[in-house]
C-alpha atoms as a PDB file:
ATOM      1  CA  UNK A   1       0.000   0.000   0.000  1.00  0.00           C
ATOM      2  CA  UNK A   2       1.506   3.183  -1.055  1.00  0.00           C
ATOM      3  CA  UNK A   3       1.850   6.303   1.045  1.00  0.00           C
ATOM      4  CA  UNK A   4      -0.552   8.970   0.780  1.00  0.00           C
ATOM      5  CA  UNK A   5       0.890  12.712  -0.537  1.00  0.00           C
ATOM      6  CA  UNK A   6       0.259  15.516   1.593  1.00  0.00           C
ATOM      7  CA  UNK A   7       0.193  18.499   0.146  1.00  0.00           C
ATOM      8  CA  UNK A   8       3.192  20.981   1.495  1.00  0.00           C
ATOM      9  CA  UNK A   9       2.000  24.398   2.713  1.00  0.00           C
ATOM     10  CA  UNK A  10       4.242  27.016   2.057  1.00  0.00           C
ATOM     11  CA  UNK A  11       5.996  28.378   5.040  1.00  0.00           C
ATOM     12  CA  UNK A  12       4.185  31.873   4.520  1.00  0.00           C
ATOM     13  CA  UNK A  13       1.119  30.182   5.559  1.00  0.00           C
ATOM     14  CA  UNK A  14       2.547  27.807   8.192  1.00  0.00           C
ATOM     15  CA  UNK A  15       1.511  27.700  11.957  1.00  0.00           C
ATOM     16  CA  UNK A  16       2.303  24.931  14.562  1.00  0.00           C
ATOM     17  CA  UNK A  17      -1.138  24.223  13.966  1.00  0.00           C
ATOM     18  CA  UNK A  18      -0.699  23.676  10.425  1.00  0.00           C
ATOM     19  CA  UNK A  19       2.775  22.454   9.857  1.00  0.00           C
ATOM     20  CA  UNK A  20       5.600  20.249  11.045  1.00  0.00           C
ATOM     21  CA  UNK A  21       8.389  21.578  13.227  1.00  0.00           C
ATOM     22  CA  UNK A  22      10.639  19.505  10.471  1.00  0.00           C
ATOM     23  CA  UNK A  23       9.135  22.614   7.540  1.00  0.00           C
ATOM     24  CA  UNK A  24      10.737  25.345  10.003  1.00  0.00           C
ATOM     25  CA  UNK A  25      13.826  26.885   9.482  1.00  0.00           C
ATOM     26  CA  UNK A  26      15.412  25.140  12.878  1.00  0.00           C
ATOM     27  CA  UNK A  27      14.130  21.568  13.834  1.00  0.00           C
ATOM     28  CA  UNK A  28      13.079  23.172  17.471  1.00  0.00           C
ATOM     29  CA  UNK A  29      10.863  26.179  18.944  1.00  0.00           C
ATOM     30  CA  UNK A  30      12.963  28.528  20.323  1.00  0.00           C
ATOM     31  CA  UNK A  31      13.403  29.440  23.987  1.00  0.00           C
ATOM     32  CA  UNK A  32      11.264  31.947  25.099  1.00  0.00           C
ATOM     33  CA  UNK A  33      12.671  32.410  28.720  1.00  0.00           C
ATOM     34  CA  UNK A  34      15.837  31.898  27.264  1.00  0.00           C
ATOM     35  CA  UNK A  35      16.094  34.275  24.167  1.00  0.00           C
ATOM     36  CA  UNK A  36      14.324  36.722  26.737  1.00  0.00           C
ATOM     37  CA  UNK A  37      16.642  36.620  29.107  1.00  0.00           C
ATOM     38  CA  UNK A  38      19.416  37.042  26.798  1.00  0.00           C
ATOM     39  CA  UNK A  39      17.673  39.856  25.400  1.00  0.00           C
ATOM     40  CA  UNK A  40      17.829  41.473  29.080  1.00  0.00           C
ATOM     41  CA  UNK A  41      21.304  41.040  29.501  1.00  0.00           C
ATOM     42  CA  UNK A  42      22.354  42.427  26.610  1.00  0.00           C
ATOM     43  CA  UNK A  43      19.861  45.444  27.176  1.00  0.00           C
ATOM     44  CA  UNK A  44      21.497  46.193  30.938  1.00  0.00           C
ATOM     45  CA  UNK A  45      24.937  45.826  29.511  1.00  0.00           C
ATOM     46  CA  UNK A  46      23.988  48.403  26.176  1.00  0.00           C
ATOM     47  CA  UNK A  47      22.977  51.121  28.689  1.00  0.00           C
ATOM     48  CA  UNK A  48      26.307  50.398  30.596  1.00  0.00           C
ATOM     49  CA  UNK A  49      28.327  50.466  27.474  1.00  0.00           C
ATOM     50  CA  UNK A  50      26.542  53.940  26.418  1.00  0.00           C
ATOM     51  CA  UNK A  51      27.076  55.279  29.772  1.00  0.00           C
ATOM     52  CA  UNK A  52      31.046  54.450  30.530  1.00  0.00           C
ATOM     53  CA  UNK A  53      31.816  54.849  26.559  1.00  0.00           C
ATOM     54  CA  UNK A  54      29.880  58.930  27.338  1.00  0.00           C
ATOM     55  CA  UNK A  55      32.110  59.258  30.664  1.00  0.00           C
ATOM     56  CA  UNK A  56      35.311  57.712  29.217  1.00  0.00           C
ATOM     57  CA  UNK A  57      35.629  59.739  25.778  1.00  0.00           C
ATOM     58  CA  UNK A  58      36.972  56.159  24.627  1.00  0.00           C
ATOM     59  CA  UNK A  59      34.932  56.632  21.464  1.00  0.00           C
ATOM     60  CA  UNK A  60      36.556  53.869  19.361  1.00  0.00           C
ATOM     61  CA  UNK A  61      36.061  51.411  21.571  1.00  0.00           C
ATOM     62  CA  UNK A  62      32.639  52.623  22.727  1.00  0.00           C
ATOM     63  CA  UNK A  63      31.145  52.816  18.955  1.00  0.00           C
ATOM     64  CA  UNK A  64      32.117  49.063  18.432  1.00  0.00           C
ATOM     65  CA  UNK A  65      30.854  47.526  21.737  1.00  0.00           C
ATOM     66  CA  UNK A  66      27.508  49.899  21.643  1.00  0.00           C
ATOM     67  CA  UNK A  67      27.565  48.711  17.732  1.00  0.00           C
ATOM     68  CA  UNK A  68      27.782  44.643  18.577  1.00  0.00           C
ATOM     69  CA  UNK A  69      25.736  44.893  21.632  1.00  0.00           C
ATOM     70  CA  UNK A  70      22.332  46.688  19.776  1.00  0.00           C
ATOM     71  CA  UNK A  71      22.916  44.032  16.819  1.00  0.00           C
ATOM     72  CA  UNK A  72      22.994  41.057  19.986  1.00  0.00           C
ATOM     73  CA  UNK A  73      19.487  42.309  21.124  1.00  0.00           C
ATOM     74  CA  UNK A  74      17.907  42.459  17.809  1.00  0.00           C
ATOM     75  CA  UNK A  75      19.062  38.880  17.267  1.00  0.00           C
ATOM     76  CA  UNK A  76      17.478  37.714  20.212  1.00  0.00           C
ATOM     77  CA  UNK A  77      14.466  39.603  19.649  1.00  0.00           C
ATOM     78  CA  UNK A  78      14.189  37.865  16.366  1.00  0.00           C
ATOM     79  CA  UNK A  79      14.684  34.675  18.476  1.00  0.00           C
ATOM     80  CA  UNK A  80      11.861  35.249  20.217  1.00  0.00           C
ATOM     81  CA  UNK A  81       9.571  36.122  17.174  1.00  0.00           C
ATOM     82  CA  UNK A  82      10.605  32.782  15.917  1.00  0.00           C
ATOM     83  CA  UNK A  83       9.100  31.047  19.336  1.00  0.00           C
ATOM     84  CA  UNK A  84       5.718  32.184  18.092  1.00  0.00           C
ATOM     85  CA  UNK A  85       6.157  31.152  14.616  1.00  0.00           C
ATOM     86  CA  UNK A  86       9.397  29.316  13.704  1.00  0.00           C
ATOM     87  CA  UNK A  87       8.528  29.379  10.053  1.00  0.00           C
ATOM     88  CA  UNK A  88       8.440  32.964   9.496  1.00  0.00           C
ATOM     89  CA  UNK A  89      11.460  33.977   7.512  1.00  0.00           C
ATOM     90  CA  UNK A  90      11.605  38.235   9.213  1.00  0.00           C
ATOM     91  CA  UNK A  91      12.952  36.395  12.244  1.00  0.00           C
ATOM     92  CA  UNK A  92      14.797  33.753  11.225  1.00  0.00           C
ATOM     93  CA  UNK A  93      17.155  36.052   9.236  1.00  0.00           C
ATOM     94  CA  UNK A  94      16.991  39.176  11.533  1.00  0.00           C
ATOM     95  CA  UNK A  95      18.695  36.879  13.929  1.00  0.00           C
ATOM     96  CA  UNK A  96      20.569  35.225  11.506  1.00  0.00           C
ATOM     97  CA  UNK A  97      22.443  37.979  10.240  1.00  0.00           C
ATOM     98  CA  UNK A  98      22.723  40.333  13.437  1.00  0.00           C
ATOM     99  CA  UNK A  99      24.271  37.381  15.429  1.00  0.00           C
ATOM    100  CA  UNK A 100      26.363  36.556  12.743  1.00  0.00           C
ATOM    101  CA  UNK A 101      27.989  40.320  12.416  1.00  0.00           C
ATOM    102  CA  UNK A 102      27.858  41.410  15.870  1.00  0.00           C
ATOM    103  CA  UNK A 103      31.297  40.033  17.358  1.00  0.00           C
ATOM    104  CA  UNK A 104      32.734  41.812  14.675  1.00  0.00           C
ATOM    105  CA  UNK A 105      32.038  45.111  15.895  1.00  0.00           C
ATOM    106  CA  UNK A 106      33.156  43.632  19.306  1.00  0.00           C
ATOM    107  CA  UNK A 107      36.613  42.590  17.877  1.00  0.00           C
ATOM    108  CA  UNK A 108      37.348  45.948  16.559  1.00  0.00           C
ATOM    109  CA  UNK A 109      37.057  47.539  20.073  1.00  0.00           C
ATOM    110  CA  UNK A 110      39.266  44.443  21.220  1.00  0.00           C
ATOM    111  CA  UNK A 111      41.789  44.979  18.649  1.00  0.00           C
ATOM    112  CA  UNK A 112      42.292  48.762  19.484  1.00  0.00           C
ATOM    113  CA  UNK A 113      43.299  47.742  23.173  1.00  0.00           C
ATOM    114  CA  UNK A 114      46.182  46.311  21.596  1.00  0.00           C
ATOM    115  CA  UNK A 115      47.806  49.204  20.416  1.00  0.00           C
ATOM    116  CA  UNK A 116      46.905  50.928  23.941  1.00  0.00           C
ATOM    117  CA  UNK A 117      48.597  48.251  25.239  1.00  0.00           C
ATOM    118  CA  UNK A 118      51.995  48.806  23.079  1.00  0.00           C
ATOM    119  CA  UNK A 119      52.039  52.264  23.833  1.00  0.00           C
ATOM    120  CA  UNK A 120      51.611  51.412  27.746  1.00  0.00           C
ATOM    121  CA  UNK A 121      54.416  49.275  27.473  1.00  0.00           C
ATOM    122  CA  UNK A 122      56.565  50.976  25.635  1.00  0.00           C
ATOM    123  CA  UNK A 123      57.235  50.925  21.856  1.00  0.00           C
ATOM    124  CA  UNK A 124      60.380  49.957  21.422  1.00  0.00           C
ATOM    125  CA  UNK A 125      59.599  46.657  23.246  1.00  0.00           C
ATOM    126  CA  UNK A 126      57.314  45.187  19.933  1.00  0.00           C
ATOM    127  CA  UNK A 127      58.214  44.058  17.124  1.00  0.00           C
ATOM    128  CA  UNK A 128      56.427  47.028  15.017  1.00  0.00           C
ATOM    129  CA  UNK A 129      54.434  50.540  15.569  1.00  0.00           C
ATOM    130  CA  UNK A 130      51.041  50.138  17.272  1.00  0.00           C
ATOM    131  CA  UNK A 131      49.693  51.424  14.245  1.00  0.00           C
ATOM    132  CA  UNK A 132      50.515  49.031  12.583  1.00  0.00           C
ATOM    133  CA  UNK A 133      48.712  46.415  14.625  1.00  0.00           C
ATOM    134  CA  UNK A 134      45.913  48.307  14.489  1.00  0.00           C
ATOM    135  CA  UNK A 135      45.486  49.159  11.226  1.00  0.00           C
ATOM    136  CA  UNK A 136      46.188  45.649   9.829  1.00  0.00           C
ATOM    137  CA  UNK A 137      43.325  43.867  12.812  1.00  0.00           C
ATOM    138  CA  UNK A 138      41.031  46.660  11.728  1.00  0.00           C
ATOM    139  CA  UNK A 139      41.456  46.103   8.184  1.00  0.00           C
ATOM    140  CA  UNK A 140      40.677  42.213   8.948  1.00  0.00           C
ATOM    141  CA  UNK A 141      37.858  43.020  10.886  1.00  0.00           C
ATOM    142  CA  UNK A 142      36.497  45.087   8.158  1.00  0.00           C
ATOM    143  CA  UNK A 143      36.967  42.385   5.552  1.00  0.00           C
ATOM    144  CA  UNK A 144      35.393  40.285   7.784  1.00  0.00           C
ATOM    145  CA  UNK A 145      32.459  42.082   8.340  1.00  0.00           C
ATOM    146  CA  UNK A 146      32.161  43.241   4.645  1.00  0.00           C
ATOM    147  CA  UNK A 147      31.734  39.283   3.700  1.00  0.00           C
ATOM    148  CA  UNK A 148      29.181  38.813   6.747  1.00  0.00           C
ATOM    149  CA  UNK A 149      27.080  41.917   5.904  1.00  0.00           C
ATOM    150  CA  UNK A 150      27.352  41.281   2.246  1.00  0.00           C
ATOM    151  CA  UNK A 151      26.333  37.465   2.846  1.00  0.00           C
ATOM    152  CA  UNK A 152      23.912  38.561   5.373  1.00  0.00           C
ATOM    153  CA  UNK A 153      22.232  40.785   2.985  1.00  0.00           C
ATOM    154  CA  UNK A 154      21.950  38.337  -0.204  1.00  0.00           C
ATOM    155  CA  UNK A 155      20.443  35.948   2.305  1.00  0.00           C
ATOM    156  CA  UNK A 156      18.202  38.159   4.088  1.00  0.00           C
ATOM    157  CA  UNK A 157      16.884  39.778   0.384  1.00  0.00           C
ATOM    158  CA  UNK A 158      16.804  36.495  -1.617  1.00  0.00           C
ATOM    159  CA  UNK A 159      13.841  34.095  -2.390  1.00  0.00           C
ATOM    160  CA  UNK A 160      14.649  31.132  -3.268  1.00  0.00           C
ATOM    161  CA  UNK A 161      17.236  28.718  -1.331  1.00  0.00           C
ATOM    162  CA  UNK A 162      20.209  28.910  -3.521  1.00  0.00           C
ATOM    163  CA  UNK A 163      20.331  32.664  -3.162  1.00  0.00           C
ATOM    164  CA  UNK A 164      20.243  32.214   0.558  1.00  0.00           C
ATOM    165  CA  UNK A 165      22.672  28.960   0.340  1.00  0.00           C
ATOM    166  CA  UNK A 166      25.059  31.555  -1.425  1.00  0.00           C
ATOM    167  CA  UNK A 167      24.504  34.216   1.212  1.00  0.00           C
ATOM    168  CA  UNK A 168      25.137  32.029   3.556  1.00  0.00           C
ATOM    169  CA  UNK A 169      28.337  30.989   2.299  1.00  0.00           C
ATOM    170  CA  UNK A 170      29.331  34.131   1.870  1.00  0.00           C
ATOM    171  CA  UNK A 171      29.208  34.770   5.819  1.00  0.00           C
ATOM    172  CA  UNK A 172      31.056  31.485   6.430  1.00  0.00           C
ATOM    173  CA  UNK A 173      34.043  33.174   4.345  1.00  0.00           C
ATOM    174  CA  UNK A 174      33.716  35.771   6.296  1.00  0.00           C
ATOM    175  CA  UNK A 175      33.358  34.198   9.640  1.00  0.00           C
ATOM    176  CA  UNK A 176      36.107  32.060   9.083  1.00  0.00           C
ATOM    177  CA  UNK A 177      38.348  35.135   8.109  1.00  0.00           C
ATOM    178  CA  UNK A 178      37.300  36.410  11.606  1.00  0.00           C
ATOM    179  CA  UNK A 179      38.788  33.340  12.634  1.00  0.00           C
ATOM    180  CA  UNK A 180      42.039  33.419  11.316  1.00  0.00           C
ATOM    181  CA  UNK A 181      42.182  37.339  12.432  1.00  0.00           C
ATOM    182  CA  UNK A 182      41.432  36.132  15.883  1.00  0.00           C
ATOM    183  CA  UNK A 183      44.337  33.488  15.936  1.00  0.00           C
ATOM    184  CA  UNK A 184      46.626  35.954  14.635  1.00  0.00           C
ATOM    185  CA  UNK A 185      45.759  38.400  17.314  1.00  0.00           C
ATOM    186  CA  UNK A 186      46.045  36.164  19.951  1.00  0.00           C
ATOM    187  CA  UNK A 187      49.139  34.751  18.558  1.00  0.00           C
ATOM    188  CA  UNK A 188      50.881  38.533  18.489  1.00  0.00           C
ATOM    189  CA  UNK A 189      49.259  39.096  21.754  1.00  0.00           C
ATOM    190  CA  UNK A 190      51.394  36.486  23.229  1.00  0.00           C
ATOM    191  CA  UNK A 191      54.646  37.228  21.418  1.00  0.00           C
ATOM    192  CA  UNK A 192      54.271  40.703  23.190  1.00  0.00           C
ATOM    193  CA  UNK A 193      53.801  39.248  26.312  1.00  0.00           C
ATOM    194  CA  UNK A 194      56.560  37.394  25.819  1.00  0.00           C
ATOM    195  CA  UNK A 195      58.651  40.491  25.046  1.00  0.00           C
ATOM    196  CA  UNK A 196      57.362  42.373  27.482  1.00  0.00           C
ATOM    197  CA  UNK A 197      58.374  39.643  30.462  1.00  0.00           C
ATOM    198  CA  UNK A 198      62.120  39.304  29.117  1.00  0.00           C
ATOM    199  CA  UNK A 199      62.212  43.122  28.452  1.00  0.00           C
ATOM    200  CA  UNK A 200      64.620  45.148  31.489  1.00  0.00           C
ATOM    201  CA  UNK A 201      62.690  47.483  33.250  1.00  0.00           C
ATOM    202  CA  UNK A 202      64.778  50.408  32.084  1.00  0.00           C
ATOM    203  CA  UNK A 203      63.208  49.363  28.587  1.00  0.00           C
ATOM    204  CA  UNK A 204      59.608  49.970  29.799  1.00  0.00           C
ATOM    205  CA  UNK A 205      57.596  52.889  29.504  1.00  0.00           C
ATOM    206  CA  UNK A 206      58.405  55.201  32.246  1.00  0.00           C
ATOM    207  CA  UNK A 207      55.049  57.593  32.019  1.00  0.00           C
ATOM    208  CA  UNK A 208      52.692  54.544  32.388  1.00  0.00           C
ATOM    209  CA  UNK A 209      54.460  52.576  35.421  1.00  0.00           C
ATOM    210  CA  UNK A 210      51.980  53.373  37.694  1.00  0.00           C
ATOM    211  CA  UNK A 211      49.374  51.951  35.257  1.00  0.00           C
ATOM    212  CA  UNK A 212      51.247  49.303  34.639  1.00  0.00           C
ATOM    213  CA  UNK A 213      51.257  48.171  38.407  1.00  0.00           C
ATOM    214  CA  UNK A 214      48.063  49.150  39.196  1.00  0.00           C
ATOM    215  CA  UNK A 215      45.506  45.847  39.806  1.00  0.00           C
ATOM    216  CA  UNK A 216      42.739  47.319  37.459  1.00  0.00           C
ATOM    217  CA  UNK A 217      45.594  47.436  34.787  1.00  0.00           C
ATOM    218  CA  UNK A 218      46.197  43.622  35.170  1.00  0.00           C
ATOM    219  CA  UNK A 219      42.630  42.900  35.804  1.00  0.00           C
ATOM    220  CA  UNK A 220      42.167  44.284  32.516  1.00  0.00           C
ATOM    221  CA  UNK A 221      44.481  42.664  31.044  1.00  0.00           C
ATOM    222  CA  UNK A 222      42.502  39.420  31.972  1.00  0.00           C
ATOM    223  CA  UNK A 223      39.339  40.386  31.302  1.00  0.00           C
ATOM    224  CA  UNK A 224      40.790  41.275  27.841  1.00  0.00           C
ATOM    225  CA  UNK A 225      42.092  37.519  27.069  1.00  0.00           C
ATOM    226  CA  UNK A 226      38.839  36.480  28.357  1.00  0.00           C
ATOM    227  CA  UNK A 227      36.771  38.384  26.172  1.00  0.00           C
ATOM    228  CA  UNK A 228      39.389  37.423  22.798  1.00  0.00           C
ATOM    229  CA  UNK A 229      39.486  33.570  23.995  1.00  0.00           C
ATOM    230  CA  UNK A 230      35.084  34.122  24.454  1.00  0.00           C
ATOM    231  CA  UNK A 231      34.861  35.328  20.962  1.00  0.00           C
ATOM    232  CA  UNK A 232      36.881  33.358  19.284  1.00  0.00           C
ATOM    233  CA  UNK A 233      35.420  29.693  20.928  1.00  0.00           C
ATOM    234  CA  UNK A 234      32.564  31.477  19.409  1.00  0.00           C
ATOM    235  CA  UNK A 235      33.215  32.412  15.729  1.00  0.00           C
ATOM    236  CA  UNK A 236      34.991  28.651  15.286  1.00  0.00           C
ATOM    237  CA  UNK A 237      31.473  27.875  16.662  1.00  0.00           C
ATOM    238  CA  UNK A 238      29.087  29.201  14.465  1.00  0.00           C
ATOM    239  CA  UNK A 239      31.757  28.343  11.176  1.00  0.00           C
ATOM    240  CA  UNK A 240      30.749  25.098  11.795  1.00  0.00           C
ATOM    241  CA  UNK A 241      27.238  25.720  12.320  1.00  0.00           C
ATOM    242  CA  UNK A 242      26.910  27.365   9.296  1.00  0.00           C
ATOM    243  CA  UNK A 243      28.859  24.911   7.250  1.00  0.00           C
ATOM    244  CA  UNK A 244      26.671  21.769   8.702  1.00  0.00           C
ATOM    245  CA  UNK A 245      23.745  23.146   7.100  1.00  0.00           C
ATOM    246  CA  UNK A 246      20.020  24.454   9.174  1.00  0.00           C
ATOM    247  CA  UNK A 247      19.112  21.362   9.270  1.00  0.00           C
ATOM    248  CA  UNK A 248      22.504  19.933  10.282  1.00  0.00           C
ATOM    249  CA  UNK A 249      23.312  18.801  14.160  1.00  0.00           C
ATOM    250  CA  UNK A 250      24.821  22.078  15.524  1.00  0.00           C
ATOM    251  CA  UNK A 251      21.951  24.085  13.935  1.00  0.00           C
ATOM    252  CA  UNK A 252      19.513  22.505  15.758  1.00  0.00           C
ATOM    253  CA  UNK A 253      20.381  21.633  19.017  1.00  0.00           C
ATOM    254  CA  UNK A 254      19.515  24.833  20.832  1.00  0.00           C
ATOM    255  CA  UNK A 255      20.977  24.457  24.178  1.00  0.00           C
ATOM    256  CA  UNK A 256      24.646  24.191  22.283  1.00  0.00           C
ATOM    257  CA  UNK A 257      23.739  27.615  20.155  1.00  0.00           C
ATOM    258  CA  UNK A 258      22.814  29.633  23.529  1.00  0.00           C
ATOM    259  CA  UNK A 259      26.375  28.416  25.216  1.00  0.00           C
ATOM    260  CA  UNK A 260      28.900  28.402  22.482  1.00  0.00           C
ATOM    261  CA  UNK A 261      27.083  31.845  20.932  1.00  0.00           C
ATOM    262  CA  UNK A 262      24.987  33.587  23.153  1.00  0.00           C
ATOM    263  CA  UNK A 263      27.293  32.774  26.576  1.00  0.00           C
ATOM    264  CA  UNK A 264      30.049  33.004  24.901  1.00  0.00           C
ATOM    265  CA  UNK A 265      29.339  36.835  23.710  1.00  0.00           C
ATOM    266  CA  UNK A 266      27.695  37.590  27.396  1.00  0.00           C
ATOM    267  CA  UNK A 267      30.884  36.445  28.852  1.00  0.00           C
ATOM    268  CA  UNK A 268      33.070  38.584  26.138  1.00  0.00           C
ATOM    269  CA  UNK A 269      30.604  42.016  26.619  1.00  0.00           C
ATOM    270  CA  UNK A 270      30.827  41.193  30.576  1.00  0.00           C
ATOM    271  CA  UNK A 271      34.632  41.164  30.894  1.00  0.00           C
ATOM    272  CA  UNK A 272      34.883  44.178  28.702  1.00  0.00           C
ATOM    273  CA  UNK A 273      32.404  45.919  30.676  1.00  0.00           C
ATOM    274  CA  UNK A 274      33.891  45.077  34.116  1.00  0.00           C
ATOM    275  CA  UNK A 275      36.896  46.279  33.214  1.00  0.00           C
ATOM    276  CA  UNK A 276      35.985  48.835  30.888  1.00  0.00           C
ATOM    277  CA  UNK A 277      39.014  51.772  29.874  1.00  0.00           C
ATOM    278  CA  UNK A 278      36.738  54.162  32.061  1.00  0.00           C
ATOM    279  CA  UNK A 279      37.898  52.103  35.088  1.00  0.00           C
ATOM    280  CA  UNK A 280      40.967  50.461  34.048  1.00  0.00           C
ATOM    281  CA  UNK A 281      42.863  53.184  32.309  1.00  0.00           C
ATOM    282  CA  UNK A 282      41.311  56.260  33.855  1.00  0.00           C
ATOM    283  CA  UNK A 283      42.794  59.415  32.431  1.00  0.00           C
ATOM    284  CA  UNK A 284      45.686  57.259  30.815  1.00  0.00           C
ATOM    285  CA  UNK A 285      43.344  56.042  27.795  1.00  0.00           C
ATOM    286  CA  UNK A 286      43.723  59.239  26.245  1.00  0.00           C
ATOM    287  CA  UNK A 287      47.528  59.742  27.194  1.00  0.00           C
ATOM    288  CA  UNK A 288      48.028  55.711  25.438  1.00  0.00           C
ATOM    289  CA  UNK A 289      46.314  57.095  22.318  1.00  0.00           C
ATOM    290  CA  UNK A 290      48.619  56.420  19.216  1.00  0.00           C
ATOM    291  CA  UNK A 291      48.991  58.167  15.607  1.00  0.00           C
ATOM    292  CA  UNK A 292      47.686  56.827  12.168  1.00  0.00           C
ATOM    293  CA  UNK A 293      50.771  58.831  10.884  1.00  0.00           C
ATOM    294  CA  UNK A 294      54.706  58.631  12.618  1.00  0.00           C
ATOM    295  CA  UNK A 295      55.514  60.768  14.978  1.00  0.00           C
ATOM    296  CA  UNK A 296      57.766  63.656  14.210  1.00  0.00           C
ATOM    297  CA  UNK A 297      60.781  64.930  17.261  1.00  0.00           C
ATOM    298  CA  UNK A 298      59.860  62.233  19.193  1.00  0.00           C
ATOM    299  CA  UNK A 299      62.016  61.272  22.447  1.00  0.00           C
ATOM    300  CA  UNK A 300      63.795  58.395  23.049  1.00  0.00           C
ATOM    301  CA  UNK A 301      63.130  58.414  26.568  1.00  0.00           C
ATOM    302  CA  UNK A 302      64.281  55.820  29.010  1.00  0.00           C
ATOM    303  CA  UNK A 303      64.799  52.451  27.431  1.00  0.00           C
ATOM    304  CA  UNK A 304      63.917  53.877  23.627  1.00  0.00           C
ATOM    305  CA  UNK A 305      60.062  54.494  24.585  1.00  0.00           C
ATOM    306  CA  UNK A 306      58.852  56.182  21.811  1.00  0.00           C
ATOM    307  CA  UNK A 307      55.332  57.759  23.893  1.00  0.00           C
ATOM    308  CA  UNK A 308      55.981  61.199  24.258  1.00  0.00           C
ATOM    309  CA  UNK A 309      56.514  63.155  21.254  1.00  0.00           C
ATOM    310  CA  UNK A 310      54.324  65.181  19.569  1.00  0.00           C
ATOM    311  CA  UNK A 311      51.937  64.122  17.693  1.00  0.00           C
ATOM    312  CA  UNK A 312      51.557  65.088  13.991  1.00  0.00           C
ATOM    313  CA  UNK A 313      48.194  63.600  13.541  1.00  0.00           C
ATOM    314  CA  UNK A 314      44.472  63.290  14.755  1.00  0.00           C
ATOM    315  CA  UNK A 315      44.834  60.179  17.692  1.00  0.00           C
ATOM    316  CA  UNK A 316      42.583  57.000  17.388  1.00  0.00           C
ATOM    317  CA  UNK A 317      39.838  57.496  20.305  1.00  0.00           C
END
C-alpha cells in the first residue's frame, strides 16, 4: 500500500497548527525564557556600554561595543519572534544575520586595546608601531564584516534557497576570516607578552608605570584575554554551524547555540564591561592614544620608549 501525498504548505502560511516543526527553518521552537533573558542582559549591559563609553571619551572602543551589543538584542528579539512562529522567515534572518555580524564590531574595540597596550608598554619593546597592529586587525575586521554583511544581505533579500545557500556561504568566508584574524591576534598578543616579560625594566615605559602596576591594569588585562578567547570559541562555533547546514546537528540543538554563541558573547561584553578603559585606564586612555601617521621629534626616553613626542596627527579614540 503506497503512502498517501500531503500536500506541502508554504511556510508563509505555516503555523504549529498547520505544519511540522521539520518545515521550520530550525528543527526546534525557540526558547522563550531563554532568548528573553538574553535579550535582558544584553539590554542592561547596552545602557552600561553607552554610559562608561559617554564618561570615558573612549569613542573607538565605545562605537564598536555599543555597535555589537544593539545588533545582539535584535538577534534575540528575532529569536523570540521565531518562538511564536518558527517558520516565518523576518525572524529567522533578523537573527541570523545580526548574530552573525555582531562580534565583529566587538573585535574591533578588542583589537584597538592592543595598540593601547603597546604604547603602555613601551614601543620599542614590539616588534612594530602600534599602528601598525591596528590598522592591519582593523582592516581584517572590516573584511570580515564586509563578507558577513554582504552574505547577510543576499540571504536576508533572496527568495529562493540557492540565493540564501550563497549568502550564507558568503558569511562562512567571512566568519572564518574572523577566525584566522582572531588566531593571529592572539598569537601577536602572546609574542608581546613574551617580550614584554624578558624586556629590562629600564626598557619599559616610564610615564605609564603606575598603570602598569596598578591591579585594574592587570585585571584588565585578563578580562581582555577572556573576552578574545570568548569570541573566538565562538566564531569557530558558528563556522561550523553554518557549514553543517540548518538542518545539520549544531543548527539545531539549541541548548549548544545559547552556550557556544549567546554565553560566549555575554561572557566577552561582561569582561569588557567590568573592566571597561573608564575604570581600568582612567585618564591614561587618552595619554596611550597612538597616531595613524609617525611621529615627528619624538624622544627616546628611558629604554627607547617612543610615547611622548608630539603628535603630527588626529589620535585613534
Amino acid at each position: 500500500m503506497g503512502l498517501i501525498a500531503h500536500p506541502v504548505i508554504p511556510n508563509e502560511d505555516c503555523t504549529l497548527a498547520t505544519c511540522s516543526l521539520q518545515q521550520a527553518h530550525y528543527q526546534y521552537l525557540p526558547s522563550l525564557a531563554g532568548n528573553a533573558l538574553y535579550v535582558s542582559i544584553f539590554s542592561i549591559l547596552l545602557l552600561f556600554q553607552l554610559f562608561l563609553g559617554y564618561k570615558s571619551k573612549a569613542w573607538g572602543f565605545a562605537i564598536g561595543m555599543v555597535c555589537g551589543v544593539v545588533l545582539e538584542v535584535v538577534g534575540y528579539v528575532g529569536r523570540i519572534q521565531m518562538h511564536s512562529n518558527p517558520f516565518i522567515d523576518k525572524g529567522f534572518l533578523s537573527s541570523l544575520v545580526t548574530l552573525t555580524i555582531a562580534p565583529a564590531f566587538l573585535a574591533a574595540s578588542i583589537y584597538l586595546c592592543l595598540a593601547r597596550l603597546i604604547v603602555v608598554y613601551g614601543e620599542s619593546i614590539s616588534r612594530v608601531k602600534p599602528r601598525t597592529y591596528a590598522i592591519l586587525f582593523m582592516s581584517c575586521d572590516f573584511i570580515s564584516l564586509l563578507l558577513q554583511a554582504a552574505g547577510g544581505a543576499i540571504a536576508a533579500s533572496s527568495d529562493t534557497a540557492k540565493d540564501i545557500d550563497l549568502g550564507v556561504n558568503i558569511m562562512i568566508a567571512g566568519l572564518s576570516f574572523q577566525v584566522v584574524s582572531l588566531l593571529l591576534f592572539i598569537g601577536l598578543c602572546c609574542d608581546f607578552a613574551w617580550r614584554v616579560r624578558k624586556a629590562a625594566e629600564l626598557e619599559l615605559n616610564e610615564r605609564f608605570a603606575a598603570l602598569r602596576y596598578s591591579r585594574r591594569f592587570r585585571a584588565f588585562l585578563v578580562c581582555l584575554g577572556i573576552a578574545t578567547i570568548a569570541i573566538f570559541i565562538r566564531s569557530v562555533f558558528r563556522v561550523a554551524e553554518l557549514s553543517d547546514g540548518f538542518h545539520g546537528k549544531l543548527a539545531n540543538q539549541e541548548v549548544t547555540f545559547m552556550i557556544l554563541e549567546g554565553a560566549m558573547i555575554i561572557i566577552a561584553v561582561s569582561a569588557m564591561t567590568i573592566m571597561h578603559p573608564y575604570f581600568s585606564f582612567g585618564g591614561a586612555w587618552a595619554e596611550a592614544a597612538w597616531s595613524l601617521r609617525a611621529r615627528k621629534g619624538v624622544e627616546a626616553g628611558v629604554g627607547g620608549s617612543k610615547s611622548r613626542g608630539s603628535v603630527q596627527s588626529v589620535e585613534m579614540k
